[in-house]
C-alpha atoms as a PDB file:
ATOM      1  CA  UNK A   1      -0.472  10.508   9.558  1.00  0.00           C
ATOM      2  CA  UNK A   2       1.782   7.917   8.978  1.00  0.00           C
ATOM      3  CA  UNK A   3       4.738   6.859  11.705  1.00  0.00           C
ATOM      4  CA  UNK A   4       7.757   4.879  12.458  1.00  0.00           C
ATOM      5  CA  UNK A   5       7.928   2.264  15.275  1.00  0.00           C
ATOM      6  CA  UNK A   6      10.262   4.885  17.062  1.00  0.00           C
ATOM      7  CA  UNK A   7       7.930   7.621  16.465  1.00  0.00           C
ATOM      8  CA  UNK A   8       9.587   9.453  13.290  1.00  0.00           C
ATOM      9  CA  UNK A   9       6.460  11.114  10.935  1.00  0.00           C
ATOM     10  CA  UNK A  10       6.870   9.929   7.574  1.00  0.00           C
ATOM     11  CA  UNK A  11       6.054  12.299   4.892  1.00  0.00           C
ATOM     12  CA  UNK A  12       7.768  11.304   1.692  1.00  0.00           C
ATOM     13  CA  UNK A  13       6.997   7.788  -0.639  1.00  0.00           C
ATOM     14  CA  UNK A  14      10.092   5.493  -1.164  1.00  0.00           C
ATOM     15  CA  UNK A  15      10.946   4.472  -4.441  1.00  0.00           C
ATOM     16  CA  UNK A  16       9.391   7.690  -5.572  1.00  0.00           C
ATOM     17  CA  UNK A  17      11.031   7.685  -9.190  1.00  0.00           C
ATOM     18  CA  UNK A  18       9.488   4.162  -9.316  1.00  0.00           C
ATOM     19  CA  UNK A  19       5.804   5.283  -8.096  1.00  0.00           C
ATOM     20  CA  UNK A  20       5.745   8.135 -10.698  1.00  0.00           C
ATOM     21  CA  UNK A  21       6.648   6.370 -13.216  1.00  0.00           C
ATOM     22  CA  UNK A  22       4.014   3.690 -12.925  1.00  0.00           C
ATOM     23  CA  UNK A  23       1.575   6.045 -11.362  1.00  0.00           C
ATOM     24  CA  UNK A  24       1.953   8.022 -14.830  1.00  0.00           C
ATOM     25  CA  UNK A  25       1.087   4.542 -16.890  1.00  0.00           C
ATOM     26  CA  UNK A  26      -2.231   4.741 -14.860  1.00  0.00           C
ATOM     27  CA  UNK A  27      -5.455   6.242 -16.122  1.00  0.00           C
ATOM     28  CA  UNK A  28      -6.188   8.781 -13.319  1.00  0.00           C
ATOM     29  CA  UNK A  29      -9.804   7.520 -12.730  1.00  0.00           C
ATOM     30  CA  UNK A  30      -8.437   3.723 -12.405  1.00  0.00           C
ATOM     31  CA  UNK A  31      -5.752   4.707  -9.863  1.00  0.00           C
ATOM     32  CA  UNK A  32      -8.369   6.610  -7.777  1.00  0.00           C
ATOM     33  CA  UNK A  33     -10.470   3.566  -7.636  1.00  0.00           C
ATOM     34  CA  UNK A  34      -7.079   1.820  -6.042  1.00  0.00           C
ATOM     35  CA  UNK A  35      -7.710   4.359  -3.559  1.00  0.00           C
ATOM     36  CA  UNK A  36     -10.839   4.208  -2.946  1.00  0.00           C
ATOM     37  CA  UNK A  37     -10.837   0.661  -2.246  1.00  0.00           C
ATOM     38  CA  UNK A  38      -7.862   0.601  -0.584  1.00  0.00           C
ATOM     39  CA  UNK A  39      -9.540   3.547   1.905  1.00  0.00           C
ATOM     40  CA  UNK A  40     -12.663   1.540   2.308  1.00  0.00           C
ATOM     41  CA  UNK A  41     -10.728  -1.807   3.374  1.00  0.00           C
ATOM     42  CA  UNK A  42      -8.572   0.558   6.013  1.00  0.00           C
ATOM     43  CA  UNK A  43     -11.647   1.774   7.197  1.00  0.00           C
ATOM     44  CA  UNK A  44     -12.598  -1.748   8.224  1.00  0.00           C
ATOM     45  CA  UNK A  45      -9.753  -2.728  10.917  1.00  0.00           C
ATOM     46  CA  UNK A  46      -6.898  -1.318  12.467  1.00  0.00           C
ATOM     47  CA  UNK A  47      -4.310  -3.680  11.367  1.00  0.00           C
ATOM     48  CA  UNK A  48      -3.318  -4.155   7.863  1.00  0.00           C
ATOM     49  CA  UNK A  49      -0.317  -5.801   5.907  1.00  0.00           C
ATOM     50  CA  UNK A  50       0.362  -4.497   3.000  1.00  0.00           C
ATOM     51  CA  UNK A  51       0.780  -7.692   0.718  1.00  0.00           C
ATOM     52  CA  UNK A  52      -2.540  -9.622   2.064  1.00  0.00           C
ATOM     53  CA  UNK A  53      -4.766  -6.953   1.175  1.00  0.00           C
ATOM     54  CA  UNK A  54      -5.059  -7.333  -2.690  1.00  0.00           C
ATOM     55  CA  UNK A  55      -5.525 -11.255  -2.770  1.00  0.00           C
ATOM     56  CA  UNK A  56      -3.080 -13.006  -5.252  1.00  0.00           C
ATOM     57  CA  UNK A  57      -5.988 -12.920  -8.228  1.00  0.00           C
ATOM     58  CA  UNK A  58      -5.875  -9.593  -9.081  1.00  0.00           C
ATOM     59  CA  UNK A  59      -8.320 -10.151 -12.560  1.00  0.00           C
ATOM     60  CA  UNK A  60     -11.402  -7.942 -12.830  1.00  0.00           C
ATOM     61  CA  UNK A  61     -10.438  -6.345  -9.378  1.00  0.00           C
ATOM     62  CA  UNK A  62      -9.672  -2.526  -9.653  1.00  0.00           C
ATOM     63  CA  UNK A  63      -5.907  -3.951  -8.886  1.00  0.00           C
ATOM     64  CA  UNK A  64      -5.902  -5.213 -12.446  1.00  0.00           C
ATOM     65  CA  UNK A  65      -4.900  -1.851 -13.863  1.00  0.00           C
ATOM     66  CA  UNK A  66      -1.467  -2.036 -11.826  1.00  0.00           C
ATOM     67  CA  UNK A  67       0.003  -5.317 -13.151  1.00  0.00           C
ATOM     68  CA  UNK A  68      -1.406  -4.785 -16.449  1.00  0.00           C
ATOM     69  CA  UNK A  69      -1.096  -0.969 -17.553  1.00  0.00           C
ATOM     70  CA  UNK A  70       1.528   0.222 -15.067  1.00  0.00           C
ATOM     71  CA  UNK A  71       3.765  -2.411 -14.989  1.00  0.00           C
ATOM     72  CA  UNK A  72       3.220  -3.709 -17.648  1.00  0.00           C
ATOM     73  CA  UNK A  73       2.594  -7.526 -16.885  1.00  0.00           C
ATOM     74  CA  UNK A  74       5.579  -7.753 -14.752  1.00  0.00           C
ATOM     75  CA  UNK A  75       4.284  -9.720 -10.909  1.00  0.00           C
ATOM     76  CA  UNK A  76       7.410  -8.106  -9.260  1.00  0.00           C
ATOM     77  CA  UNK A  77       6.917  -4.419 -10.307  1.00  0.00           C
ATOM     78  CA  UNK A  78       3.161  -4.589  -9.687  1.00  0.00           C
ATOM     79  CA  UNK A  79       3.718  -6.050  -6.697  1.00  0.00           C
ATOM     80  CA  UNK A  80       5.630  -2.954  -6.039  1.00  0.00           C
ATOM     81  CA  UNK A  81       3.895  -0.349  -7.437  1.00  0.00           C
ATOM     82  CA  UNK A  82       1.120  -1.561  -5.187  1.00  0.00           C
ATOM     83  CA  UNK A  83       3.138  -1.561  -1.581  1.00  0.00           C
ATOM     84  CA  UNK A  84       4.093   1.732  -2.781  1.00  0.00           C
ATOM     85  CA  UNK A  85       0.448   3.193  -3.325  1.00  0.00           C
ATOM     86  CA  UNK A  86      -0.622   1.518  -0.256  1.00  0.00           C
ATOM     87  CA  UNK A  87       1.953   3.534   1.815  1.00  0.00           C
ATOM     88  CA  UNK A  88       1.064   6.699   0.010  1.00  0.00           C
ATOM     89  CA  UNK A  89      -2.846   5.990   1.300  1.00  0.00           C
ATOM     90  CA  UNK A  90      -1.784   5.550   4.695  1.00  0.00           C
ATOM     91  CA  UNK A  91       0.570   8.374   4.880  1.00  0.00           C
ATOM     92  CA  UNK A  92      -2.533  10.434   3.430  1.00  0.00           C
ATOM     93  CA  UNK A  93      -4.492   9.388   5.982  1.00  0.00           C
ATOM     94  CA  UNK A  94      -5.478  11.942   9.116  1.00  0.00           C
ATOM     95  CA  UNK A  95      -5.432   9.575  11.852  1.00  0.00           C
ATOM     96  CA  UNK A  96      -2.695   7.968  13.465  1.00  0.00           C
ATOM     97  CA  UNK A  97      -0.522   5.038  12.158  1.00  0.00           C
ATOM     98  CA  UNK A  98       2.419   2.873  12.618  1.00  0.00           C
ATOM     99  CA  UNK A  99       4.043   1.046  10.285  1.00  0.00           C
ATOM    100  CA  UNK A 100       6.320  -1.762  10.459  1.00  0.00           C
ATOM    101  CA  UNK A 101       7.991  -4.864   9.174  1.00  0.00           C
ATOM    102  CA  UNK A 102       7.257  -8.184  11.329  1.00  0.00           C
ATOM    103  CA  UNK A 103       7.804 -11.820  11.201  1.00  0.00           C
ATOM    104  CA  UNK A 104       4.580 -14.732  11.457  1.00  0.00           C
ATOM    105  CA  UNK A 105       5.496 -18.185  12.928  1.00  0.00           C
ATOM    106  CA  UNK A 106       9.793 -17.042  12.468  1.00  0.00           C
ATOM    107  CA  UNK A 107       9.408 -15.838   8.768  1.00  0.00           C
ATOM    108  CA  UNK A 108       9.740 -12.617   7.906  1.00  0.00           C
ATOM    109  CA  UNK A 109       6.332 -11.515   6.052  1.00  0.00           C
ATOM    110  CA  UNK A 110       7.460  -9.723   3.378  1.00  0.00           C
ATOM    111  CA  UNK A 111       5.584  -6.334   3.155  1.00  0.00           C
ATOM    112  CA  UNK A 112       4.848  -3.799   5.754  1.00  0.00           C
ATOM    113  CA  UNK A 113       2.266  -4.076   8.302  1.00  0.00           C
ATOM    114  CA  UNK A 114       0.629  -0.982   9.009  1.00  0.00           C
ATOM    115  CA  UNK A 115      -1.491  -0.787  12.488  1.00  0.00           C
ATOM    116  CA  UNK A 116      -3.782   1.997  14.820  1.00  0.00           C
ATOM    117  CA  UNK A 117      -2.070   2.818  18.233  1.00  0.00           C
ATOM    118  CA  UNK A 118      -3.991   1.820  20.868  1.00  0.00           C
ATOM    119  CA  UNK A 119      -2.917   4.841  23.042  1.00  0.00           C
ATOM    120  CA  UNK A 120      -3.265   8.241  21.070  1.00  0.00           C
END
């Protein structure tokens, strides 16, 4: 279950033209092992942001798939694509979490951060 910091559910994937389209470049069994990785790493903590969790050397990881069959070669789009899958995990997900955009040392970070409530 996936939230806003002022409590709204989320329940639909921005960009969702964008997703499908890449999503659709995607050999089903590579983009479940996206998942499945991405799952395993959530599983791990209980605060994540979104754009530190791949690493920036995406070759022989199962992120390889995105930049290179998706979208084609193109950083920006995979870059994307991959925020976007990321938010469709974590809106997947059963337990509770809050997502966000936040700044580190005055600079905006870029990508979402995504974090457990300590309170349920």
């Amino acid at each position: 279950m996936l939230e806003t910091l002022d409590g709204k559910n989320v329940t639909k994937i921005p960009h969702k033209e964008d997703y499908d389209r890449w999503r659709g470049r995607m050999n089903p069994a590579d983009y479940q092992a996206v998942e499945d990785e991405l799952n395993a790493r959530i599983d791990k903590d209980d605060i994540h942001t979104a754009g530190w969790m791949p690493g920036s050397d995406w070759t022989g990881t199962v992120f390889e798939p995105l930049y290179r069959d998706a979208c084609k070669m193109n950083v920006t789009h995979a870059g994307m694509f991959f925020g976007l899958i990321v938010f469709n995990v974590f809106m997947k997900r059963p337990e509770r979490w809050i997502l966000g955009r936040f700044e580190k040392d005055g600079k905006d970070i870029g990508s979402i951060t995504y974090f457990r409530p300590t309170k349920p």
